[in-house]
C-alpha atoms as a PDB file:
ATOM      1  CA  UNK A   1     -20.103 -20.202  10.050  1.00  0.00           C
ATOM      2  CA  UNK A   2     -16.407 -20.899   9.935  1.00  0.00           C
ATOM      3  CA  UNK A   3     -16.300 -22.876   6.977  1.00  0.00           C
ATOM      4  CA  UNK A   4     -17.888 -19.787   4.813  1.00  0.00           C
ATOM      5  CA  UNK A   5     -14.079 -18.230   5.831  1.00  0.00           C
ATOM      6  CA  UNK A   6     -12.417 -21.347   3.892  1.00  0.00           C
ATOM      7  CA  UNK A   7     -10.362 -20.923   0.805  1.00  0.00           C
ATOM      8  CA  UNK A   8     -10.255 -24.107   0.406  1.00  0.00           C
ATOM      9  CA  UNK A   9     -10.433 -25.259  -3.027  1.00  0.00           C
ATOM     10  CA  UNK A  10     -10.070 -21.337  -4.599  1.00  0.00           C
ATOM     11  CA  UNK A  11      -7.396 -20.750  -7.057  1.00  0.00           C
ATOM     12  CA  UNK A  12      -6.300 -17.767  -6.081  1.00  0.00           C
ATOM     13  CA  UNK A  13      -3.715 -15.187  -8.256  1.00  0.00           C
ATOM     14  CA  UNK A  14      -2.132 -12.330  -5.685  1.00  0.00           C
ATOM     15  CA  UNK A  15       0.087  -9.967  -7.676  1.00  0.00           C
ATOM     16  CA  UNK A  16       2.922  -7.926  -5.689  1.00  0.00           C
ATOM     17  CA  UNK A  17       3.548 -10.992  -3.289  1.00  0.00           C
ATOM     18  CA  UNK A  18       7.046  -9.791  -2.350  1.00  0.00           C
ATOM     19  CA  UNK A  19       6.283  -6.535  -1.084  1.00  0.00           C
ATOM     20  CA  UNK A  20       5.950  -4.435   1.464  1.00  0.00           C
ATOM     21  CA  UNK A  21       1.787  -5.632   1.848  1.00  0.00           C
ATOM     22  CA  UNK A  22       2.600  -8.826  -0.098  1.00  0.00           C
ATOM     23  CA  UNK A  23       4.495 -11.183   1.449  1.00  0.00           C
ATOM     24  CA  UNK A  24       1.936 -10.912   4.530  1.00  0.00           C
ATOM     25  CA  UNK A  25      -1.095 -11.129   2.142  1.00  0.00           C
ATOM     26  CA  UNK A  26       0.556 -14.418   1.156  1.00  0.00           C
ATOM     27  CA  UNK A  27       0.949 -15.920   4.379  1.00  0.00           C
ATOM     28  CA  UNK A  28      -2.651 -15.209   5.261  1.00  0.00           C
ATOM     29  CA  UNK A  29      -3.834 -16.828   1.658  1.00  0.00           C
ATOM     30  CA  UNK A  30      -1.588 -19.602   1.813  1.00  0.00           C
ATOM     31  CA  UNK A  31      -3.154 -20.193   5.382  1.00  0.00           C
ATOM     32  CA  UNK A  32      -6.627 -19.918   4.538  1.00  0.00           C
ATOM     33  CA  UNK A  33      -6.299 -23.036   2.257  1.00  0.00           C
ATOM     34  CA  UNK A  34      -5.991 -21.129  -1.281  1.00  0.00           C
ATOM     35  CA  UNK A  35      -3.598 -23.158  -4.192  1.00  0.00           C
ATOM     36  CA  UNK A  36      -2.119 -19.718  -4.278  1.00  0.00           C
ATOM     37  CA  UNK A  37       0.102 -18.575  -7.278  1.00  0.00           C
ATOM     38  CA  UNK A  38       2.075 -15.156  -6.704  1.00  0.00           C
ATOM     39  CA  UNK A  39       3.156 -13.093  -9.639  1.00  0.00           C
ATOM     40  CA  UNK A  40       5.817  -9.979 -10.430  1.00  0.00           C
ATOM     41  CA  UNK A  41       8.548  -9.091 -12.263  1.00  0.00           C
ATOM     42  CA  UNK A  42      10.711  -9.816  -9.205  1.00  0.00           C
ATOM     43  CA  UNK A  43      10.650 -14.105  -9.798  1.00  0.00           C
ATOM     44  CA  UNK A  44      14.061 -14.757  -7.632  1.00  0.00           C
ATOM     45  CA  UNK A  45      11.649 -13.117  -4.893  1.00  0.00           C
ATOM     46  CA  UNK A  46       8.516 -14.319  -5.738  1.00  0.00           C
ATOM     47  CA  UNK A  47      10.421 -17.900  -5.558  1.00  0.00           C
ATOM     48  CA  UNK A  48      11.721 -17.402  -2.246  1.00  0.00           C
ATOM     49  CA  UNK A  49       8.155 -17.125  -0.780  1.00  0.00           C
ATOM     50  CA  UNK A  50       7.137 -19.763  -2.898  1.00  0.00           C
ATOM     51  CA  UNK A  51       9.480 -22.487  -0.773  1.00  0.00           C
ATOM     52  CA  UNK A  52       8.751 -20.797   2.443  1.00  0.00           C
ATOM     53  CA  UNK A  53       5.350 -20.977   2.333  1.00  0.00           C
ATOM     54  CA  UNK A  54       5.252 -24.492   0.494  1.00  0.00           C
ATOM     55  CA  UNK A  55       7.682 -25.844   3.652  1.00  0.00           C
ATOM     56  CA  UNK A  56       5.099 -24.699   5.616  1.00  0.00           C
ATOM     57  CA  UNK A  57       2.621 -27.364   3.978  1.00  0.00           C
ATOM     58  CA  UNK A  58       0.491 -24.662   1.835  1.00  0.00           C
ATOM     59  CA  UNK A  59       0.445 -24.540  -2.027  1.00  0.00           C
ATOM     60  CA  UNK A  60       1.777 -21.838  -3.642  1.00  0.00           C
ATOM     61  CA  UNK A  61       3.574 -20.985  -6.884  1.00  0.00           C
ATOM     62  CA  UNK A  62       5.132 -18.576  -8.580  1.00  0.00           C
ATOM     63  CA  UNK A  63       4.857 -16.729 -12.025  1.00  0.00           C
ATOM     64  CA  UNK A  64       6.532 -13.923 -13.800  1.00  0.00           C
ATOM     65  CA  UNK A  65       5.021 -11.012 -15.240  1.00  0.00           C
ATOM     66  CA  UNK A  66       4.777  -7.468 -16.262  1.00  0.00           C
ATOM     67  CA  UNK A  67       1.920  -5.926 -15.526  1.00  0.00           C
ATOM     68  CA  UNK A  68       2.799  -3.019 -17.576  1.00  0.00           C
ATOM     69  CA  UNK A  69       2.507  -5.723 -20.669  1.00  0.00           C
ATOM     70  CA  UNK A  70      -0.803  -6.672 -21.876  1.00  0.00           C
ATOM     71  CA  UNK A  71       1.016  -9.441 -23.953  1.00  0.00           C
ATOM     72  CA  UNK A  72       2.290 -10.273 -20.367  1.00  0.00           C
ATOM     73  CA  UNK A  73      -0.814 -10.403 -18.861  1.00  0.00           C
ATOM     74  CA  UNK A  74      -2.313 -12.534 -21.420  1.00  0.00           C
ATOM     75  CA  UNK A  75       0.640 -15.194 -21.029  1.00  0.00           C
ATOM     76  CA  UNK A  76       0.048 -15.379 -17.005  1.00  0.00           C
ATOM     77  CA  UNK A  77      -3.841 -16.076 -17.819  1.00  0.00           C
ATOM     78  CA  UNK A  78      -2.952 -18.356 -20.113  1.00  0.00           C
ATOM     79  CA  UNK A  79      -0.448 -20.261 -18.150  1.00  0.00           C
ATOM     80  CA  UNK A  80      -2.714 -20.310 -15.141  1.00  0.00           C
ATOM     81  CA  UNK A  81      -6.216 -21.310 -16.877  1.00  0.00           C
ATOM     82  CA  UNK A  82      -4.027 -24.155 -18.612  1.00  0.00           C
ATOM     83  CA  UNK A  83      -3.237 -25.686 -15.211  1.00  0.00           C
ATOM     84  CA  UNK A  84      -6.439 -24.670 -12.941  1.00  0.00           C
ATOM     85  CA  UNK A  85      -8.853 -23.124 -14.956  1.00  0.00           C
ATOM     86  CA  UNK A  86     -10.527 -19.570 -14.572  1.00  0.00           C
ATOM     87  CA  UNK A  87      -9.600 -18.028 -11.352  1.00  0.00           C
ATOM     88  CA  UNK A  88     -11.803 -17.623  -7.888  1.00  0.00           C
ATOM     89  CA  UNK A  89      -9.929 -15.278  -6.351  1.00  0.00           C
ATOM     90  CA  UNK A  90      -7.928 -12.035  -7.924  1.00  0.00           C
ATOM     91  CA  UNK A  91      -5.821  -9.698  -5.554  1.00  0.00           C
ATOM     92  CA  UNK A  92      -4.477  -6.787  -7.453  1.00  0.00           C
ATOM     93  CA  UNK A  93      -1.586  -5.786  -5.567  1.00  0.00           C
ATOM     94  CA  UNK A  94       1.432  -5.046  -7.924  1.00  0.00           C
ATOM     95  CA  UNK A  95       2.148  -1.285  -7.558  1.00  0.00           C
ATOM     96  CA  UNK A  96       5.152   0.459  -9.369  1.00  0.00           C
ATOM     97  CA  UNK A  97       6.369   3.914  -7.959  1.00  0.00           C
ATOM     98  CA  UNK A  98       8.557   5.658 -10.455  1.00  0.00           C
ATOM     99  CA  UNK A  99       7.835   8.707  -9.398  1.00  0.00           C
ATOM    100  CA  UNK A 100       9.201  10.346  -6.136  1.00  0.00           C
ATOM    101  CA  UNK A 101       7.635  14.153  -5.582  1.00  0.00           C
ATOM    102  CA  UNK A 102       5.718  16.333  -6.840  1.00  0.00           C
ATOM    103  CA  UNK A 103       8.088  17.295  -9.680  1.00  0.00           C
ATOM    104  CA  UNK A 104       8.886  14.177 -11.359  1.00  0.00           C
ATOM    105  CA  UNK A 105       9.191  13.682 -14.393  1.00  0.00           C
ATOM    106  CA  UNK A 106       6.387  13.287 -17.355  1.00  0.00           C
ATOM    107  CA  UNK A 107       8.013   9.872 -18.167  1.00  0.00           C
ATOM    108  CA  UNK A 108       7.842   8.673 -14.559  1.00  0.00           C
ATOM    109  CA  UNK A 109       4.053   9.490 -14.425  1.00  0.00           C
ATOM    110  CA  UNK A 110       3.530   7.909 -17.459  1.00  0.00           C
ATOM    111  CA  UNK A 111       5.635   4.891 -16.518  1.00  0.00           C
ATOM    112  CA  UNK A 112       2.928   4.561 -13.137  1.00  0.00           C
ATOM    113  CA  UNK A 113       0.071   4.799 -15.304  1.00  0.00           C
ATOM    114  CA  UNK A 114       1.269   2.052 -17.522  1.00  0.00           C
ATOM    115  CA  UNK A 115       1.089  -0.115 -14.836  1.00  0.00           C
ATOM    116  CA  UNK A 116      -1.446   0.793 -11.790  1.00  0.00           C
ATOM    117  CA  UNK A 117      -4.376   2.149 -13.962  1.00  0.00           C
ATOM    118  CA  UNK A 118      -3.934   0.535 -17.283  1.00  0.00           C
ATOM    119  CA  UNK A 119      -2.342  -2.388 -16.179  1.00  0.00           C
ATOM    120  CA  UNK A 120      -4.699  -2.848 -12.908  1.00  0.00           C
ATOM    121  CA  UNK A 121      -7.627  -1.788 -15.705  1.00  0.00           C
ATOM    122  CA  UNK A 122      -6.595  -4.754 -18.156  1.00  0.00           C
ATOM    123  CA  UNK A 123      -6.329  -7.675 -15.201  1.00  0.00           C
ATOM    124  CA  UNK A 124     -10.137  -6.892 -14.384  1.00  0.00           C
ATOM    125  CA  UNK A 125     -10.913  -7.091 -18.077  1.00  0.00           C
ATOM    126  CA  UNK A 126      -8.837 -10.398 -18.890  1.00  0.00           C
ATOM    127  CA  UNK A 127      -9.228 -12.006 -15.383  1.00  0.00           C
ATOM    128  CA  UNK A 128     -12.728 -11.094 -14.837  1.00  0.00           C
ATOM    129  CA  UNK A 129     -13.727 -11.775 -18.071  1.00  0.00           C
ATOM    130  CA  UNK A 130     -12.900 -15.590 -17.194  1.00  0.00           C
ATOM    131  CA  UNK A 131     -14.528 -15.226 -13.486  1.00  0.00           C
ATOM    132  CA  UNK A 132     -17.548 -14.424 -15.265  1.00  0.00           C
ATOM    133  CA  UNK A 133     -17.675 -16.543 -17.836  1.00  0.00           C
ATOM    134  CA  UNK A 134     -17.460 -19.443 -14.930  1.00  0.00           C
ATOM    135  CA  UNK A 135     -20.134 -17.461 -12.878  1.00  0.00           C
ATOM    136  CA  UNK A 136     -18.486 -16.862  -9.985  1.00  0.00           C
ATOM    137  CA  UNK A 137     -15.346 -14.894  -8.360  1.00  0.00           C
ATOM    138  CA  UNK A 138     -13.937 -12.849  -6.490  1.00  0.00           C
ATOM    139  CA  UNK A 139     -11.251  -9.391  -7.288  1.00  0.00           C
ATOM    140  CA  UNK A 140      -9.952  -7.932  -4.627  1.00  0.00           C
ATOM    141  CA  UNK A 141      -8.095  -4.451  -5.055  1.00  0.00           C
ATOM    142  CA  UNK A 142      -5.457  -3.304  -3.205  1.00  0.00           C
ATOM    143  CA  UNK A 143      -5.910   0.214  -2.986  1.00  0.00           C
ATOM    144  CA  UNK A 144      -5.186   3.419  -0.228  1.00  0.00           C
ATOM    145  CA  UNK A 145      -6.229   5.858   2.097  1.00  0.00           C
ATOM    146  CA  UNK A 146      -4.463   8.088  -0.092  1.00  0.00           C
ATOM    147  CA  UNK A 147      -7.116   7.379  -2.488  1.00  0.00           C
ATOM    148  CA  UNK A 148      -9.740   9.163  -0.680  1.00  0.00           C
ATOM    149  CA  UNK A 149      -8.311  11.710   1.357  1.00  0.00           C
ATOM    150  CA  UNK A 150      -5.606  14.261   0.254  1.00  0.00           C
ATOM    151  CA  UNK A 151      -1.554  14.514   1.585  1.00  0.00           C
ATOM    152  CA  UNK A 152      -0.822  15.341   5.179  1.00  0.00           C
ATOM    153  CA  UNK A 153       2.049  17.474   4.851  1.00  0.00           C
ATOM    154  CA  UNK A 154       2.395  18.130   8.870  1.00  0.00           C
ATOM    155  CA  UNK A 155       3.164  14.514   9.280  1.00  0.00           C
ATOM    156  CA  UNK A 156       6.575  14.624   6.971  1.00  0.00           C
ATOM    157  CA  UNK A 157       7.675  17.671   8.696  1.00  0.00           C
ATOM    158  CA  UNK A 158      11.488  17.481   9.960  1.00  0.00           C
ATOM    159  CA  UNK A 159      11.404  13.850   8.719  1.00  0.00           C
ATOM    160  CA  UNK A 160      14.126  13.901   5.630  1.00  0.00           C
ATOM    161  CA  UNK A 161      11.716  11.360   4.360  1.00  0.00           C
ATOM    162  CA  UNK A 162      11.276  12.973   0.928  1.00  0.00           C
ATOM    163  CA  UNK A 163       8.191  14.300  -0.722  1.00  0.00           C
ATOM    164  CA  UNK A 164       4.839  12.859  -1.866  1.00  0.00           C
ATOM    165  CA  UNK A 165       3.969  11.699  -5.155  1.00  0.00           C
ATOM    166  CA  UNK A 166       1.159  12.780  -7.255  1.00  0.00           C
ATOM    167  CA  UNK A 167       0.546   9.598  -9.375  1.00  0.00           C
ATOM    168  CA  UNK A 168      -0.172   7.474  -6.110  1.00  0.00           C
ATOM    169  CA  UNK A 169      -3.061   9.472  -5.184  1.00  0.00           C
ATOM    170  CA  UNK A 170      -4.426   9.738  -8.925  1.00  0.00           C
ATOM    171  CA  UNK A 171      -4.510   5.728  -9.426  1.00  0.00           C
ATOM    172  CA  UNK A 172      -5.515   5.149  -5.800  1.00  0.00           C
ATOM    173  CA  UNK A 173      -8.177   7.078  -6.242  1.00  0.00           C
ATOM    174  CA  UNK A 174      -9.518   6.155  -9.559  1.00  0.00           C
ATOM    175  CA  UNK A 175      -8.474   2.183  -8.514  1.00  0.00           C
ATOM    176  CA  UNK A 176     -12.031   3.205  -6.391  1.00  0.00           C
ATOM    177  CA  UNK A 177     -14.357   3.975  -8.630  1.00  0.00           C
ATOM    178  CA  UNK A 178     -12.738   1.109 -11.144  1.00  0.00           C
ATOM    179  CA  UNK A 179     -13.475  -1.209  -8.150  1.00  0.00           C
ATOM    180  CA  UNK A 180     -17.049  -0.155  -8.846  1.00  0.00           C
ATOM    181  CA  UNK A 181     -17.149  -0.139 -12.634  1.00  0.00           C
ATOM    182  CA  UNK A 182     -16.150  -4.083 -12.565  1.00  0.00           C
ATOM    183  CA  UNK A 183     -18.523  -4.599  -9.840  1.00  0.00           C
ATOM    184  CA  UNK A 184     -21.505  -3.233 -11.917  1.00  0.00           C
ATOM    185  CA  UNK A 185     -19.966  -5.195 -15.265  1.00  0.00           C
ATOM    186  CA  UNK A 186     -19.794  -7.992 -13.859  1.00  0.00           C
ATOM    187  CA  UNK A 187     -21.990  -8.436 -10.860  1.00  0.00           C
ATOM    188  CA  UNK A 188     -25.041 -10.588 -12.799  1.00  0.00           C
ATOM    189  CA  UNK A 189     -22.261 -13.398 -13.060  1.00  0.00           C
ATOM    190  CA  UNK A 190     -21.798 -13.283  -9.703  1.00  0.00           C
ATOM    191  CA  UNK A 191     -18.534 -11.957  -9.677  1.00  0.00           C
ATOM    192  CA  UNK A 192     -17.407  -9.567  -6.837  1.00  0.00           C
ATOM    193  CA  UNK A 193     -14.984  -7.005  -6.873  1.00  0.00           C
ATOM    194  CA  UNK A 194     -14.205  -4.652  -3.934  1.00  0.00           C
ATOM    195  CA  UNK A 195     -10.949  -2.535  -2.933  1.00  0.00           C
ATOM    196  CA  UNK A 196      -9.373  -2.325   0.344  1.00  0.00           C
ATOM    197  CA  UNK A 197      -7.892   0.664   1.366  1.00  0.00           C
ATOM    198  CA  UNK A 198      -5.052   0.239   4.317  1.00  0.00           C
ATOM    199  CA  UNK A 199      -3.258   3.220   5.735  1.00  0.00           C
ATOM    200  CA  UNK A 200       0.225   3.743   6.945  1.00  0.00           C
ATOM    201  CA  UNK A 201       2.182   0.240   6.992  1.00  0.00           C
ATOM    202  CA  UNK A 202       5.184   0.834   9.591  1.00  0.00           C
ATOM    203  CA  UNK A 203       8.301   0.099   7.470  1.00  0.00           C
ATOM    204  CA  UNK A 204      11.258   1.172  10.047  1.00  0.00           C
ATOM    205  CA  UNK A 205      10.104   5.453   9.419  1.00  0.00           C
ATOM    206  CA  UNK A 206      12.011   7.768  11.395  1.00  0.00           C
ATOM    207  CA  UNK A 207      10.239   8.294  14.759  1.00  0.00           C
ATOM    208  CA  UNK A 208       8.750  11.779  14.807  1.00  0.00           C
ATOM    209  CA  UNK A 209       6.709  10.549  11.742  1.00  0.00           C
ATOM    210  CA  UNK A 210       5.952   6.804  13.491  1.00  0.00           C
ATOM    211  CA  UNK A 211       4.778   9.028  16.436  1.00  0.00           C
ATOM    212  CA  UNK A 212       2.654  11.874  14.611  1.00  0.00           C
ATOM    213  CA  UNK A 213       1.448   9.251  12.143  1.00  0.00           C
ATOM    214  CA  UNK A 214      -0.200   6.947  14.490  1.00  0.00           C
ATOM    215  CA  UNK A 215      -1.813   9.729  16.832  1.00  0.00           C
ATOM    216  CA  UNK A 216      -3.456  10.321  13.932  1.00  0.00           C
ATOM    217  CA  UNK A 217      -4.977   6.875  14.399  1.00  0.00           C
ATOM    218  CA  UNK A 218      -7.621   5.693  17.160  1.00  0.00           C
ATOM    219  CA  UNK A 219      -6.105   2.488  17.631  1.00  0.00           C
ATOM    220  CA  UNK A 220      -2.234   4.994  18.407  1.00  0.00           C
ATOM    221  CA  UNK A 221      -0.548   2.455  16.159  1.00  0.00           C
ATOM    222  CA  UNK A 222       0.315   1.605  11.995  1.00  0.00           C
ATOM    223  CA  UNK A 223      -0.633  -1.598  10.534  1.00  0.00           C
ATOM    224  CA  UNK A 224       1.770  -4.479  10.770  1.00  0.00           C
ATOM    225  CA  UNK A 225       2.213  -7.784   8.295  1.00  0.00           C
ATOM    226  CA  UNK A 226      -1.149  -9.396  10.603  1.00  0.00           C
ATOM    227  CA  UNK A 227      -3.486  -6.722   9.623  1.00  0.00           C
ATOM    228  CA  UNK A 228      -4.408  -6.674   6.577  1.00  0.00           C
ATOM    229  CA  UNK A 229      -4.823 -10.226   5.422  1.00  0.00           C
ATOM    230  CA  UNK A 230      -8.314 -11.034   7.952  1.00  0.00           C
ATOM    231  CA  UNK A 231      -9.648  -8.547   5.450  1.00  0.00           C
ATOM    232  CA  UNK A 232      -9.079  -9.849   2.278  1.00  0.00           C
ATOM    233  CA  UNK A 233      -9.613 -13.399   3.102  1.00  0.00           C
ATOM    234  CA  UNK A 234     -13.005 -12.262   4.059  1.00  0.00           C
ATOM    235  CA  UNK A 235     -13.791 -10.610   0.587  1.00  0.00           C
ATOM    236  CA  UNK A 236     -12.402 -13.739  -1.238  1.00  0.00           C
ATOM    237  CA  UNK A 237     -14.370 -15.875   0.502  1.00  0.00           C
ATOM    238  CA  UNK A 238     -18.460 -17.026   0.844  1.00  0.00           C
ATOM    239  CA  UNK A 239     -18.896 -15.166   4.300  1.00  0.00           C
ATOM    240  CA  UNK A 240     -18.262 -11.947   1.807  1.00  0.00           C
ATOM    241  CA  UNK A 241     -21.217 -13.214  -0.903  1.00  0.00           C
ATOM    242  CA  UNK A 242     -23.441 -10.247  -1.046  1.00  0.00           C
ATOM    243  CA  UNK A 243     -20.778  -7.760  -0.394  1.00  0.00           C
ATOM    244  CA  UNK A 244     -19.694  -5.967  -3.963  1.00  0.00           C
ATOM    245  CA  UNK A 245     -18.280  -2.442  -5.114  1.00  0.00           C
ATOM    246  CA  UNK A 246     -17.385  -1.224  -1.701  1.00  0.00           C
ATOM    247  CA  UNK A 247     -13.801   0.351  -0.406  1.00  0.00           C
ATOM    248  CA  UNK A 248     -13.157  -0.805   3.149  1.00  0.00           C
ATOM    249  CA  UNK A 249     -10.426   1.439   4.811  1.00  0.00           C
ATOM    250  CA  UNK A 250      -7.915  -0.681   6.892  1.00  0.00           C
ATOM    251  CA  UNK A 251      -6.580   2.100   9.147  1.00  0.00           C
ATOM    252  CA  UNK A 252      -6.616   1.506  12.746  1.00  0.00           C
ATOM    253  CA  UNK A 253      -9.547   4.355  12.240  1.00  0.00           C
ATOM    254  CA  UNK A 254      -7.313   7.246  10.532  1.00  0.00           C
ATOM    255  CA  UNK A 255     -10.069   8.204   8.154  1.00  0.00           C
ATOM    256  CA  UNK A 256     -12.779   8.558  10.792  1.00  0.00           C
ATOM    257  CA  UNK A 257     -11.211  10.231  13.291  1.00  0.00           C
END
């Protein structure tokens, strides 16, 4: 059964590599045998994880782009299908947060919508449309918690840590049902495509909010760098074959409890 697990042999294109759920979502790819290529506007960073994880004896590369640019987009596919041809695997993981409470501004919301609904919307299209032309694939989103449940205000009480934004729970949410759109469209070319929804990531938070936040949990803890990458080397892989258009919450149990 272990061998279903393998990404060996699977190009595989993880956007957002850098980042906060990135650069741990690489290691686990880059592990799991994947020729890997990472790609964001951030290529100095991108680079750096490129020669770590290549030291490390995996195969990975890197590749600017704005996913806010469909002329962007189109370069990266074209650069990439020059090299390896269509894609197996797709993790849609770039995320831009311009916005940073309730009251921003218009142009900040539009700014996020550029790039995590159209720009998320226009890598299924040009990506998929590839996947399925080859008959097979994989797209794995990257989505939220936050895209299913609504804010918990009590948890950011007495923290200084700012107020939520309402563009993060608008794409999160529709990155869902988009998750299932693709899946429908392109499910007779057997070509997958299923979102992942992780909650809390611990990223040094004060500790009244680390404290409240994981109580809130059933496993009394946030996720780390180790827990989220299991998961979508799983839905890239063959032991995932007949599972399509579903949103799998990574959350130590927050959303059940």
């Amino acid at each position: 059964m272990l061998p279903s697990f393998s990404l060996k042999d699977h190009t595989v294109l993880l956007t957002g590599a850098a980042g906060l759920f990135g650069r741990g979502l690489a290691s686990a790819l880059a592990e799991a045998g994947a020729t890997l290529i990472i790609a964001s506007r951030s290529a100095d960073k991108l680079q750096a994880v490129a020669e770590e994880e290549t030291a490390r004896g995996h195969r990975v590369l890197a590749e600017a782009f704005d996913q806010g640019d469909e002329a962007s987009i189109l370069a990266l596919k074209s650069r990439i299908e020059e090299k390896f041809g269509p894609l197996h695997g797709l993790v849609n993981n770039s995320v831009l947060r311009p916005m940073k409470g309730a009251n921003g501004s218009v142009e900040q919301w539009e700014d996020s919508m550029r790039v995590n609904a159209t720009g998320v919307m226009l890598m299924h299209r040009h990506f998929g449309s590839s996947m399925a032309a080859a008959g097979r694939g994989s797209i794995v989103n990257i989505g939220s918690i936050q895209g299913s449940i609504g804010p918990s205000y009590e948890l950011y009480a007495g923290t200084n840590m700012g107020d939520m934004p309402p563009d993060y729970f608008f794409h999160k949410g529709g990155m869902v049902n988009l998750t299932r759109f693709y899946a429908a469209l392109y499910g007779p070319n057997n070509v997958r495509v299923n979102c992942l929804a992780p909650g809390g990531f611990f990223n040094n938070q004060p500790e009244l909010f680390v404290q409240r936040y994981s109580e809130h949990t059933m496993l009394n803890r946030m996720a780390d760098n180790d827990d989220l990458g299991g998961s979508v080397v799983f839905l890239l892989s063959a032991a995932s074959r007949y599972i399509t258009g579903v949103n799998l919450p990574v959350d130590g149990g927050y959303t059940a409890k």
